[in-house]
N, C-alpha and C. Protein backbone atom coordinates (compact mmCIF):
# COMPACT_ATOMS: atom_id res chain seq x y z
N UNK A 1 9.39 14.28 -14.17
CA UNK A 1 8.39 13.25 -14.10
C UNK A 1 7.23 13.64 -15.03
N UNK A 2 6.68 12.62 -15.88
CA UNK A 2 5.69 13.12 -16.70
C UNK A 2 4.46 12.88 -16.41
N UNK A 3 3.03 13.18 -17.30
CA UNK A 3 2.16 13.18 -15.96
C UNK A 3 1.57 12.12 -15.69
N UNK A 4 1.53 10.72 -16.21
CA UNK A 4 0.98 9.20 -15.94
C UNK A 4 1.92 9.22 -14.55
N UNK A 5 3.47 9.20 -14.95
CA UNK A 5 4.12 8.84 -13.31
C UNK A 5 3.45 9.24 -12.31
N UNK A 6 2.93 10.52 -12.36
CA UNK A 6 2.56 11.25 -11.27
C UNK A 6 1.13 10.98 -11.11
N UNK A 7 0.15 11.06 -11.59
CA UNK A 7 -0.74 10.13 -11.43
C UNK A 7 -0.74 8.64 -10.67
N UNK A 8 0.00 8.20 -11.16
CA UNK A 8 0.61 6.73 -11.32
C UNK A 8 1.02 6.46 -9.06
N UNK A 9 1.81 7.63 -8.74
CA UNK A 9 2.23 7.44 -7.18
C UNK A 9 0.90 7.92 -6.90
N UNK A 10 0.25 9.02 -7.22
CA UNK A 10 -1.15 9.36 -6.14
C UNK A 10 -1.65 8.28 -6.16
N UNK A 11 -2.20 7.47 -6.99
CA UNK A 11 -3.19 6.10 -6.96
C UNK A 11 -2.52 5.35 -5.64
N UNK A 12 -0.99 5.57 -5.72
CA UNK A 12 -0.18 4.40 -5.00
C UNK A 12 -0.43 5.07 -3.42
N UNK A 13 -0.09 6.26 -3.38
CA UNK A 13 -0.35 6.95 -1.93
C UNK A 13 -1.55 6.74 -1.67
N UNK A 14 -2.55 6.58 -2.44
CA UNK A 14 -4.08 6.80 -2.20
C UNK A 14 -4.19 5.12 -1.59
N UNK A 15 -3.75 4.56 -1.78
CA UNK A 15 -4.10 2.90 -2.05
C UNK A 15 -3.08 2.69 -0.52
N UNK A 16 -1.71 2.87 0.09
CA UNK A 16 -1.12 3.35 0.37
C UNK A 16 -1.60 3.42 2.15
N UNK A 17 -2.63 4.35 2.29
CA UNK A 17 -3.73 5.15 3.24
C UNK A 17 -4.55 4.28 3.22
N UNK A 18 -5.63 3.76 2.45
CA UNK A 18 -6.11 2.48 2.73
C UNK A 18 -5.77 1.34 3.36
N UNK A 19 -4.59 0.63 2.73
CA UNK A 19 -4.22 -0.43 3.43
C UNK A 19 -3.77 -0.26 4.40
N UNK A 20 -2.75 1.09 5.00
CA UNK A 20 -2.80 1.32 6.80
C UNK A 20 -4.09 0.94 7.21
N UNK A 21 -4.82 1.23 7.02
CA UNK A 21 -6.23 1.66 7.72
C UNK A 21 -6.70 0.25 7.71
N UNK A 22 -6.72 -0.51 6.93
CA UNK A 22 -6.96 -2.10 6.97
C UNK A 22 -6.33 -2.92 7.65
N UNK A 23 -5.03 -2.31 7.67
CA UNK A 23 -4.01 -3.00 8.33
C UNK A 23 -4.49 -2.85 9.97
N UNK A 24 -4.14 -1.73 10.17
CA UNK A 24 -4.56 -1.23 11.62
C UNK A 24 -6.15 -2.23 11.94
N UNK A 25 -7.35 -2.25 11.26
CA UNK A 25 -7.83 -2.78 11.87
C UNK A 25 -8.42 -4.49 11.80
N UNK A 26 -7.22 -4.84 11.07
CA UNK A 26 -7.19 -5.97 11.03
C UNK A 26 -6.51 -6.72 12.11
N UNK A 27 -5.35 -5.80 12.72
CA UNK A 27 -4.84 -5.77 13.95
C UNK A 27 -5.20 -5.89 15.36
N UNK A 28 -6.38 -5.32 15.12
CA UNK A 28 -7.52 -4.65 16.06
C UNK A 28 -8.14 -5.76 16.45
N UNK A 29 -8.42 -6.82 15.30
CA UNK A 29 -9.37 -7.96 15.08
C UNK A 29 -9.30 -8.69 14.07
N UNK A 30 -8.54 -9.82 14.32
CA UNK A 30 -7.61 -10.85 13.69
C UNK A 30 -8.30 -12.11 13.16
N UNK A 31 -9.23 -12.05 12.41
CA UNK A 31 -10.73 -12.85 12.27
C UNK A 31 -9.50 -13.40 10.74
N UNK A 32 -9.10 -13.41 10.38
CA UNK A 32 -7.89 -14.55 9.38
C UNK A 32 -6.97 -13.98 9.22
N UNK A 33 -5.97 -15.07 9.47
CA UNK A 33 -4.39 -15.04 9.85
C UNK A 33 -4.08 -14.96 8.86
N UNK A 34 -4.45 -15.32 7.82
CA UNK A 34 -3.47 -14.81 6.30
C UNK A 34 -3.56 -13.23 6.08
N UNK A 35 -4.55 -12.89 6.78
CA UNK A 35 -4.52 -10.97 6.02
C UNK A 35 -3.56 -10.16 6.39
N UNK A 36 -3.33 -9.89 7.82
CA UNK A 36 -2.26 -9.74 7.95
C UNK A 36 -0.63 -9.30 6.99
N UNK A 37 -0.51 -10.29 6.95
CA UNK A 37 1.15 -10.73 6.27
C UNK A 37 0.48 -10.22 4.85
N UNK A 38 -0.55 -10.31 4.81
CA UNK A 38 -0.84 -10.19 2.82
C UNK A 38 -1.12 -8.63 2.91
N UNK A 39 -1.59 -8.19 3.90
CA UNK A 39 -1.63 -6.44 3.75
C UNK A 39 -0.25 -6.01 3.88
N UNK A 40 0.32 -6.51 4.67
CA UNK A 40 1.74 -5.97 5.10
C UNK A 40 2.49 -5.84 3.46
N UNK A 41 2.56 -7.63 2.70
CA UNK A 41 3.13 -7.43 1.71
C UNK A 41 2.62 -6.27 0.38
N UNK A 42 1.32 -6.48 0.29
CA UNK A 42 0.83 -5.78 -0.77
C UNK A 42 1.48 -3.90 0.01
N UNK A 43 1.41 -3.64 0.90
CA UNK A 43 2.15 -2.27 1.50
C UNK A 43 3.71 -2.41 0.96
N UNK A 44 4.17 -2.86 1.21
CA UNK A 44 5.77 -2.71 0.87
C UNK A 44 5.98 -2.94 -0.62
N UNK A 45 5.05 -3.72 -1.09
CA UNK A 45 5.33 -3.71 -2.95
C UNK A 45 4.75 -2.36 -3.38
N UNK A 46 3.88 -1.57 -2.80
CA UNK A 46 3.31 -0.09 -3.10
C UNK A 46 4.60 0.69 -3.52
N UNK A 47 5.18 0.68 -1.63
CA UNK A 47 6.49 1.54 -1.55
C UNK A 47 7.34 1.34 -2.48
N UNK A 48 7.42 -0.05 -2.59
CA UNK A 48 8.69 -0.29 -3.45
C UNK A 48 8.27 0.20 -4.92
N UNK A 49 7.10 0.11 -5.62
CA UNK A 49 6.93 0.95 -6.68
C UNK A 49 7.17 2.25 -6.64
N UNK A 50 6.76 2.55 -5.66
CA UNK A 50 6.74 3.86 -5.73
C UNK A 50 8.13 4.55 -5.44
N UNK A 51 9.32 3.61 -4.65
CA UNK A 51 10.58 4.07 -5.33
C UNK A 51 10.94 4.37 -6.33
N UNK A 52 10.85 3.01 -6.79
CA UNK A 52 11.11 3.30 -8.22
C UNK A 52 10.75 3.92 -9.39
N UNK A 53 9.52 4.54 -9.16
CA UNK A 53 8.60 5.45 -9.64
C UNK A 53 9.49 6.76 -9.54
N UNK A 54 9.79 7.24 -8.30
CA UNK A 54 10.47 8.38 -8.07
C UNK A 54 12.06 8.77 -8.57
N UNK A 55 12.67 7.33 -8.72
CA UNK A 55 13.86 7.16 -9.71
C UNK A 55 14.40 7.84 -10.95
């Protein structure tokens, strides 16, 4: 891996830890129903880069 890739997943792990944390307390307190589903998605397009990142 060269070193932008690797750079490239910390941003994603870093970003990653945030949106749990948004997620969780958006959960907590559900003040708009679109965030939700839109944190969830923007989380799984992370991962999924970051598969493929690791590829």
């Amino acid at each position: 891996m060269d070193k932008k890739t690797k750079k490239r997943i910390d941003v994603l792990q870093q970003k990653i830890a945030k949106l749990q944390q948004l997620l969780a307390a958006a959960k907590k307190q559900p003040d708009d129903p679109t965030e939700i589903p839109r944190l969830e998605q923007e989380l799984a397009a992370a991962h999924t880069e970051i598969s493929a990142l690791k590829k």
